[in-house]
N, C-alpha and C. Protein backbone atom coordinates (compact mmCIF):
# COMPACT_ATOMS: atom_id res chain seq x y z
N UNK A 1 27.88 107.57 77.29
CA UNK A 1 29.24 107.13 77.31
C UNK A 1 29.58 106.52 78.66
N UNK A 2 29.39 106.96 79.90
CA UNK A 2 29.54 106.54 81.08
C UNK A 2 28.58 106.41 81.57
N UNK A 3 27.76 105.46 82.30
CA UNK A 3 27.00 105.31 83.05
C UNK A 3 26.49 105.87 84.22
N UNK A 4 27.80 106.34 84.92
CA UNK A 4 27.69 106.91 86.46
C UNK A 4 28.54 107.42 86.84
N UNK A 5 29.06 108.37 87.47
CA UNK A 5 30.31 108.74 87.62
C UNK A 5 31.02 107.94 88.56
N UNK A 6 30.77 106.91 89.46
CA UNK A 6 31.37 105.85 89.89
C UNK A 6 32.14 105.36 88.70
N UNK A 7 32.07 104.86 87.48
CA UNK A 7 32.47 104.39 85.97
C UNK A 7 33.62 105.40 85.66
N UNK A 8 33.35 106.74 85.73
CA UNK A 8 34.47 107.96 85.84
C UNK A 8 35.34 107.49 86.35
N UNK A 9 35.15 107.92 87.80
CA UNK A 9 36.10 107.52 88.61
C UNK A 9 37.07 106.53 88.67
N UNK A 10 36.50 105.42 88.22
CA UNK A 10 37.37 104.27 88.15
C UNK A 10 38.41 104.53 86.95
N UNK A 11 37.91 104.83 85.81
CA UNK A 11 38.64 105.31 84.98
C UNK A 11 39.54 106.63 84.75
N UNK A 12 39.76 107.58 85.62
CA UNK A 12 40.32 108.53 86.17
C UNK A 12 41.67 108.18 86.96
N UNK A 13 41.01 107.07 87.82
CA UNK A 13 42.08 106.13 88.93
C UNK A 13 43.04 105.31 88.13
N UNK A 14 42.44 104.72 86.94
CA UNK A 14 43.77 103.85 86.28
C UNK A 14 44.67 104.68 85.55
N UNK A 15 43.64 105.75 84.77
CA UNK A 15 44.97 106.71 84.45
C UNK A 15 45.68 107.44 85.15
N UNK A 16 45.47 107.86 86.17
CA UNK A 16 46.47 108.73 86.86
C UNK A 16 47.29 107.58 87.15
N UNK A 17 46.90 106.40 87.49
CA UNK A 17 48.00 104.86 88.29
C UNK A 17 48.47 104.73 87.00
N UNK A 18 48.71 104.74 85.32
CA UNK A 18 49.23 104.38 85.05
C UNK A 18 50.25 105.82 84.62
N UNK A 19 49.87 106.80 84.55
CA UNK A 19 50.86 108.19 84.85
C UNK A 19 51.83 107.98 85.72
N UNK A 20 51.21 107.66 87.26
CA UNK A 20 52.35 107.41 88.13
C UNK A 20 53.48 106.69 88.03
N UNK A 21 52.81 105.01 87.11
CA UNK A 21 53.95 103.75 87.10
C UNK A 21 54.99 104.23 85.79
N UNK A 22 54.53 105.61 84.57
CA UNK A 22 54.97 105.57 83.71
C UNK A 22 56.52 106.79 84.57
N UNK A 23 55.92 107.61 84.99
CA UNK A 23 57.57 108.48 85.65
C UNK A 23 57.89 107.51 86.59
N UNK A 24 57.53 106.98 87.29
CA UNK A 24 58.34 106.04 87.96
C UNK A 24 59.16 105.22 87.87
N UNK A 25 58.90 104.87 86.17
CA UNK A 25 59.88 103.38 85.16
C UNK A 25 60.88 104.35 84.64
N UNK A 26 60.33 105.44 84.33
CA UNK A 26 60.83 106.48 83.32
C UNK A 26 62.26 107.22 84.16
N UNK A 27 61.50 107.48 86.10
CA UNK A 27 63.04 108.28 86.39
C UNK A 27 64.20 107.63 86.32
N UNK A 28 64.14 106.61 86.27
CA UNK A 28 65.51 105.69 86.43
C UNK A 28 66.09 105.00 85.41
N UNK A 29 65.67 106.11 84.38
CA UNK A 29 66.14 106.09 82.88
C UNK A 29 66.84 107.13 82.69
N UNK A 30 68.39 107.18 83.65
CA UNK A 30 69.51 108.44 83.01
C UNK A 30 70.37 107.87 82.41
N UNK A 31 70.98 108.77 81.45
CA UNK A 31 72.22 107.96 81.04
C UNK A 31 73.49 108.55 82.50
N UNK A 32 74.55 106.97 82.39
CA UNK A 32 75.34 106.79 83.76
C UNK A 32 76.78 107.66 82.88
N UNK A 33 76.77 108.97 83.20
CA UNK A 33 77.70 110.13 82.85
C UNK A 33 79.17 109.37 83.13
N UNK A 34 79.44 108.91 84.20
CA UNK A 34 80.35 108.01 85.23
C UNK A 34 81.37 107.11 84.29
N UNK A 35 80.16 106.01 83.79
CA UNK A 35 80.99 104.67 82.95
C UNK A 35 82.05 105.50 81.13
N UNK A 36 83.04 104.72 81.83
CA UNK A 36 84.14 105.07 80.62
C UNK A 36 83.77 103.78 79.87
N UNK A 37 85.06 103.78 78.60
CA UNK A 37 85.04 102.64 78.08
C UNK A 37 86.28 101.70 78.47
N UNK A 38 86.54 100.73 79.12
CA UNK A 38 87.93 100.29 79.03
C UNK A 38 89.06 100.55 78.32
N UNK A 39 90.12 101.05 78.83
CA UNK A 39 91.20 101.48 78.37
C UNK A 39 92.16 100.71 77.99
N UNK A 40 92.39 99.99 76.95
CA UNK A 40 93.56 99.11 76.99
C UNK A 40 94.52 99.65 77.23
N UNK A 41 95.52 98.31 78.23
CA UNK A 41 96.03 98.49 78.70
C UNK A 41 97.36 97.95 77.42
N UNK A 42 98.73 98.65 77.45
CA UNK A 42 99.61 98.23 76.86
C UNK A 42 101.06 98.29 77.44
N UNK A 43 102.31 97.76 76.86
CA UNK A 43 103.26 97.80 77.73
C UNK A 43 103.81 99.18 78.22
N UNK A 44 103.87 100.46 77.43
CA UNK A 44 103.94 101.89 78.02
C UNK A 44 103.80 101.97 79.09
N UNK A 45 102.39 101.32 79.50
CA UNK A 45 101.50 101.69 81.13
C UNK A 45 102.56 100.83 82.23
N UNK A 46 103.36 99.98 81.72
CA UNK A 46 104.47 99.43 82.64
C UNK A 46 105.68 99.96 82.97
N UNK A 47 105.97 100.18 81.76
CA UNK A 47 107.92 101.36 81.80
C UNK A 47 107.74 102.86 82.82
N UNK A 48 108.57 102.79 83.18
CA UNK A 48 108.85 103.99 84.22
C UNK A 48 109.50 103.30 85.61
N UNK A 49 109.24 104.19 86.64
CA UNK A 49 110.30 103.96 88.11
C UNK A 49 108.81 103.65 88.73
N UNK A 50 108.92 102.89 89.71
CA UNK A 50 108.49 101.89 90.54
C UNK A 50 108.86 101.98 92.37
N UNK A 51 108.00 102.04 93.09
CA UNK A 51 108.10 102.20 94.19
C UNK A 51 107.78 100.50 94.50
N UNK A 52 108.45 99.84 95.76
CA UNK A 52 107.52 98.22 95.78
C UNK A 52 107.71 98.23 96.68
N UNK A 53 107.13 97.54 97.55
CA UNK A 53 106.59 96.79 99.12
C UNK A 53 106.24 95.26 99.10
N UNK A 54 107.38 94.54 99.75
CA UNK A 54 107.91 93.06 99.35
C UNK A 54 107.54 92.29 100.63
N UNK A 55 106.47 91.24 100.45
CA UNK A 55 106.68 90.29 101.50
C UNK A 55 107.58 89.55 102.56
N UNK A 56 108.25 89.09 100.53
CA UNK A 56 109.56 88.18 101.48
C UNK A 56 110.48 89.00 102.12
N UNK A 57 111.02 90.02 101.81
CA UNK A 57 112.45 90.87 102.51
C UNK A 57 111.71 91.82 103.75
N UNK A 58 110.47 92.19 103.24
CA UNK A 58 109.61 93.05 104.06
C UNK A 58 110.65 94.25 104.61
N UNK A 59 111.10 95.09 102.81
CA UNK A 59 111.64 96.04 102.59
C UNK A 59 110.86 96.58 101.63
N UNK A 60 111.00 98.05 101.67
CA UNK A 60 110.88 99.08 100.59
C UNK A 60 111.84 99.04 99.64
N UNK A 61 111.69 99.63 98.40
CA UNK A 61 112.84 99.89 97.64
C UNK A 61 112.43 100.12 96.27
N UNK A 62 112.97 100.35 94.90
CA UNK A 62 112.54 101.25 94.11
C UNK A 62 113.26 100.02 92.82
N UNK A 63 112.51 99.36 92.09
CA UNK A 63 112.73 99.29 90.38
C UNK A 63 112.46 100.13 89.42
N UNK A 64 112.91 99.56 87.97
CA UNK A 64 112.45 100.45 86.77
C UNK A 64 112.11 99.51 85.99
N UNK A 65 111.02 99.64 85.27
CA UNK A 65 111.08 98.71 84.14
C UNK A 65 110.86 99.96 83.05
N UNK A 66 111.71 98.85 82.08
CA UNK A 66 112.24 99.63 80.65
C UNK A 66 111.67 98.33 79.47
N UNK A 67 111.12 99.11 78.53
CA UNK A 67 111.28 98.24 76.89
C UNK A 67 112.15 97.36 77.05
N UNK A 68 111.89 96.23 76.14
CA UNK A 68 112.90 95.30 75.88
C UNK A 68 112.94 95.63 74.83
N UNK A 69 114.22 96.03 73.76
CA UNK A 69 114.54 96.59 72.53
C UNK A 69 113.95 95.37 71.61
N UNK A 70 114.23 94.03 72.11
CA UNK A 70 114.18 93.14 71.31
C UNK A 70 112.84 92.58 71.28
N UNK A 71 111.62 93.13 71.66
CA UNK A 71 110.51 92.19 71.77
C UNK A 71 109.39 94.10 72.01
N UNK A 72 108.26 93.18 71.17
CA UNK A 72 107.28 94.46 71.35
C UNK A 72 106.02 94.14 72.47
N UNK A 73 106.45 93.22 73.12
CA UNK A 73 105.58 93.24 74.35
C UNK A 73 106.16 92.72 75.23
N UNK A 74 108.00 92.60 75.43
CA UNK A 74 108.67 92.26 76.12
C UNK A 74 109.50 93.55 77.20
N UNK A 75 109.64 93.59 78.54
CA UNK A 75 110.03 94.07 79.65
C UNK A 75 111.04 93.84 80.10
N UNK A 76 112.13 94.69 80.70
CA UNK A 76 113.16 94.57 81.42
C UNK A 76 112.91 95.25 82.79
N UNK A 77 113.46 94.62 84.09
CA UNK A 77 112.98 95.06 85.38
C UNK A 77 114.52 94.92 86.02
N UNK A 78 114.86 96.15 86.77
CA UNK A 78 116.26 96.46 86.77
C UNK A 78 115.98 96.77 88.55
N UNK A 79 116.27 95.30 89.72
CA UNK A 79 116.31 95.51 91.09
C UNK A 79 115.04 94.99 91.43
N UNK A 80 114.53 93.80 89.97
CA UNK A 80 113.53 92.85 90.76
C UNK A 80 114.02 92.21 92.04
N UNK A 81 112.94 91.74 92.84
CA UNK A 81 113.35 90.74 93.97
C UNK A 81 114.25 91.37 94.96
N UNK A 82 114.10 92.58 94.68
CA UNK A 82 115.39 93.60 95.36
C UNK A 82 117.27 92.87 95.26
N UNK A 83 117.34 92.74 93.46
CA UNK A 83 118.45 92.03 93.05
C UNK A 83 119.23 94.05 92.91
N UNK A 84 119.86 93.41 93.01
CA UNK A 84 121.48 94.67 92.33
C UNK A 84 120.45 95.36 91.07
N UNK A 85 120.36 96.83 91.29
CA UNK A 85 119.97 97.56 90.11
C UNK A 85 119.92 97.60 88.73
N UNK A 86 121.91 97.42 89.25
CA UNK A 86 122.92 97.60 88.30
C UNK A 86 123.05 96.26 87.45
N UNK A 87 122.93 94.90 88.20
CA UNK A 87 123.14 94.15 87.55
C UNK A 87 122.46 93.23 86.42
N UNK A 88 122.13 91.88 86.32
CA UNK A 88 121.30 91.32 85.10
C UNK A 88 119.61 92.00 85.52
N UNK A 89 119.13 92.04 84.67
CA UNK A 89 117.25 93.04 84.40
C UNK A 89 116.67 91.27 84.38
N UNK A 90 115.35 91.39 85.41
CA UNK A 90 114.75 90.10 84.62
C UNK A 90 114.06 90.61 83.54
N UNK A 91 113.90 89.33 83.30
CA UNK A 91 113.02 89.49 81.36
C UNK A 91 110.98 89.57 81.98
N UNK A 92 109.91 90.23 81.23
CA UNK A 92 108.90 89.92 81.26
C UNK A 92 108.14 90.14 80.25
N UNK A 93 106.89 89.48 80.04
CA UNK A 93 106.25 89.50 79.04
C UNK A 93 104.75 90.45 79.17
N UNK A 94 104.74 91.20 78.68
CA UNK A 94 102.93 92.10 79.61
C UNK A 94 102.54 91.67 78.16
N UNK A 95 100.76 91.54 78.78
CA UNK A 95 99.79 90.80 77.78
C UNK A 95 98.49 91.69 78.46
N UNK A 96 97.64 92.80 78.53
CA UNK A 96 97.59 93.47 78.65
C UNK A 96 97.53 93.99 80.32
N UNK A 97 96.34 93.63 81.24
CA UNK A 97 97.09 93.97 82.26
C UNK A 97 97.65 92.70 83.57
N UNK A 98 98.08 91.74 82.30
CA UNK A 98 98.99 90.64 83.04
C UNK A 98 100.38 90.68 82.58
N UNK A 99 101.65 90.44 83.54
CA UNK A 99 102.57 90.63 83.20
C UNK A 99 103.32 89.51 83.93
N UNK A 100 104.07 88.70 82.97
CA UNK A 100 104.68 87.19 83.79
C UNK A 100 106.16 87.26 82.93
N UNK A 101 106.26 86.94 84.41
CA UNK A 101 107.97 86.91 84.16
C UNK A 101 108.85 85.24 83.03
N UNK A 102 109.77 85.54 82.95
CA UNK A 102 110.22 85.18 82.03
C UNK A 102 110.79 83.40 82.69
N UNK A 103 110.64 81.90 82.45
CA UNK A 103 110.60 81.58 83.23
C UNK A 103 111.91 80.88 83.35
N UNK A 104 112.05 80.72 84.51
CA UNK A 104 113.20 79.83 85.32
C UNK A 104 114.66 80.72 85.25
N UNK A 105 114.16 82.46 84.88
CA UNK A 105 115.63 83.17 84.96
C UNK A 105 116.12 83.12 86.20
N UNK A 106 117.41 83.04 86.06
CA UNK A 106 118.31 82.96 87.79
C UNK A 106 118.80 84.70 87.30
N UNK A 107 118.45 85.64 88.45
CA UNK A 107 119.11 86.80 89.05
C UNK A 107 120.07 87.09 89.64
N UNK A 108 121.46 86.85 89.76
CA UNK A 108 122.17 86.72 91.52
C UNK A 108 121.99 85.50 92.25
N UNK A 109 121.34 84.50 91.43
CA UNK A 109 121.70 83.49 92.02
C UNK A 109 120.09 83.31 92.50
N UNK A 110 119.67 83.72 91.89
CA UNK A 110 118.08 83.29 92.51
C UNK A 110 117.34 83.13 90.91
N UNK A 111 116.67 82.02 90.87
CA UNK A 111 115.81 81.65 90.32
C UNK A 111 114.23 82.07 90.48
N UNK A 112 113.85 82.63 89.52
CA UNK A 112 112.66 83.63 89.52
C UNK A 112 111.21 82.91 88.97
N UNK A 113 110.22 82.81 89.47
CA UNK A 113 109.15 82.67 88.58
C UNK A 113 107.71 83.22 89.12
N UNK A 114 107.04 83.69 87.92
CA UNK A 114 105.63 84.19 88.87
C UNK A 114 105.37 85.17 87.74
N UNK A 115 104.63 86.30 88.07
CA UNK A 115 103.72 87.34 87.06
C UNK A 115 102.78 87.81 88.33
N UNK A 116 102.19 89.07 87.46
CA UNK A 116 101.58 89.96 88.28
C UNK A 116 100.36 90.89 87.33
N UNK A 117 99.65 91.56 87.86
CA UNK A 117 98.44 91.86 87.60
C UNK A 117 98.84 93.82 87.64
N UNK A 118 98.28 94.48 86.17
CA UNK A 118 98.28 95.89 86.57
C UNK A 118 96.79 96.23 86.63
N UNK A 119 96.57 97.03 88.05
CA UNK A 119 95.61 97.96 88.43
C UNK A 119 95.71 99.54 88.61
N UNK A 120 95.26 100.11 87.77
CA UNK A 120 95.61 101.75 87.58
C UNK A 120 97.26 101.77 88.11
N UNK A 121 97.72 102.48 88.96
CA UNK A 121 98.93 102.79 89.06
C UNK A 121 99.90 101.35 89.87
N UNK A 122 99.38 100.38 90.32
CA UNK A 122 99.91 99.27 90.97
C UNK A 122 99.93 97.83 90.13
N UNK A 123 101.41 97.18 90.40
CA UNK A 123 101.06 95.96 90.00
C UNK A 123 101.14 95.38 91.52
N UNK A 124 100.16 93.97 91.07
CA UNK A 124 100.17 93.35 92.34
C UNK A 124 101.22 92.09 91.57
N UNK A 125 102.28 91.67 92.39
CA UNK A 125 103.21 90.21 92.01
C UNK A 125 102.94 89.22 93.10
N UNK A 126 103.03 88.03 92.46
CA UNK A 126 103.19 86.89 93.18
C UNK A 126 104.31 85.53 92.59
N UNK A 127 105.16 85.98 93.19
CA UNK A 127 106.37 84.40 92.80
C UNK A 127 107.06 84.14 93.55
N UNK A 128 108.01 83.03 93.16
CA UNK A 128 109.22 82.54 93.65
C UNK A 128 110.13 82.54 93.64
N UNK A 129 111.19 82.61 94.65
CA UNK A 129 112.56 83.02 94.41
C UNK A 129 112.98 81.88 95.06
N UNK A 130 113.99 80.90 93.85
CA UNK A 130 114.37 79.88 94.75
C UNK A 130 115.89 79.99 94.29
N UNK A 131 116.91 79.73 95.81
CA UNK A 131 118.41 80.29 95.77
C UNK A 131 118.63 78.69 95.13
N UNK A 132 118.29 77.39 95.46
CA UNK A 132 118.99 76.02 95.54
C UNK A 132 118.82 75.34 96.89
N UNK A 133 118.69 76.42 97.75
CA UNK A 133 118.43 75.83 99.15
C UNK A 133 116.97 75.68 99.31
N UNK A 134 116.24 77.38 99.38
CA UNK A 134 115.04 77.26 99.73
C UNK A 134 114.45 77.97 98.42
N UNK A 135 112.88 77.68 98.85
CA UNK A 135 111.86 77.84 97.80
C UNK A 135 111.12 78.93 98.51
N UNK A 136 110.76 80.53 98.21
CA UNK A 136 110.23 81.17 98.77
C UNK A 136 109.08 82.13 97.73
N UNK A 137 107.83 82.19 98.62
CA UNK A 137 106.93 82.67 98.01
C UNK A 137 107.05 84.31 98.66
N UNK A 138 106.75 84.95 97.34
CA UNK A 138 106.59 86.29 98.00
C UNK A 138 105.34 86.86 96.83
N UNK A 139 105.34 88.15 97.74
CA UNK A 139 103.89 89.01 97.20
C UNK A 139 104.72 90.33 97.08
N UNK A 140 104.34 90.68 96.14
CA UNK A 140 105.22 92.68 96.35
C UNK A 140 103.63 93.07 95.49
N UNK A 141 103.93 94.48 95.88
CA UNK A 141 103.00 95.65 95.43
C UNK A 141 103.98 96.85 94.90
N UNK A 142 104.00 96.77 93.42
CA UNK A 142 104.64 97.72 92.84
C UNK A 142 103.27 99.20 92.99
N UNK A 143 103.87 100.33 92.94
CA UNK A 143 103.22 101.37 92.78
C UNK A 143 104.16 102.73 92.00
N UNK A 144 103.16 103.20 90.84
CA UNK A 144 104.02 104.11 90.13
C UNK A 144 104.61 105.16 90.45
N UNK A 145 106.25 105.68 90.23
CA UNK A 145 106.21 107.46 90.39
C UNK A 145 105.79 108.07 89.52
């Protein structure tokens, strides 16, 4: 069957080398415990009270967004732009974790446009608030209570 044990040997050497390359391919075959599945995101994950941190005013201060009764993926935001609480809500539309405002609503006299992005508990916004005079870009960072 073998000639010499030199012939052994050699054949001893590829199997143990291919033993070695087989746990070696093999350890880094776990399953990743870690990975979820994406969670869709829906308008729920938006409604509640709101902490934000605003470029343009480069103030703190607190919104709510609520359901829009009239729309099933429509938003009301009550002290966008740091407008009156109390007064008109802008309108928005969330599409799952994009949310864009409603366009060319005037607030108090400010004209609104832009949308924003939800990441776990934060939206990030980017728009414009233009009074008639000026045109201003701002950035806010909503974060949930």
């Amino acid at each position: 069957m073998f000639n010499n044990i030199s012939d052994m040997k050699k054949i001893h050497l590829a199997i143990n080398l291919f033993l070695v390359a087989m746990v070696a391919a093999l350890a880094g075959c776990t399953k990743d415990s870690t990975t979820t599945p994406d969670t869709p995101v829906g308008r729920d994950s938006y409604i509640g009270s709101w902490s934000v941190s605003e470029s343009y005013t480069k103030l703190t201060y607190e919104v709510t967004i609520l359901a829009d009764p009239n729309s099933n993926d429509g938003v009301l935001i009550a002290g966008f732009a740091n407008t009156m609480p109390s007064g008109p809500r802008a309108g928005a539309v969330v599409s799952g974790s994009k949310i864009t405002l409603d366009a060319n609503q005037v607030i108090d006299g400010l004209k609104l446009n832009g949308g924003g992005t939800l990441s776990g508990t934060k939206i990030t916004w980017v728009y414009t608030i233009d009074d008639g005079a000026n045109l201003t870009h701002a950035v806010a960072v909503y974060t949930k209570k």
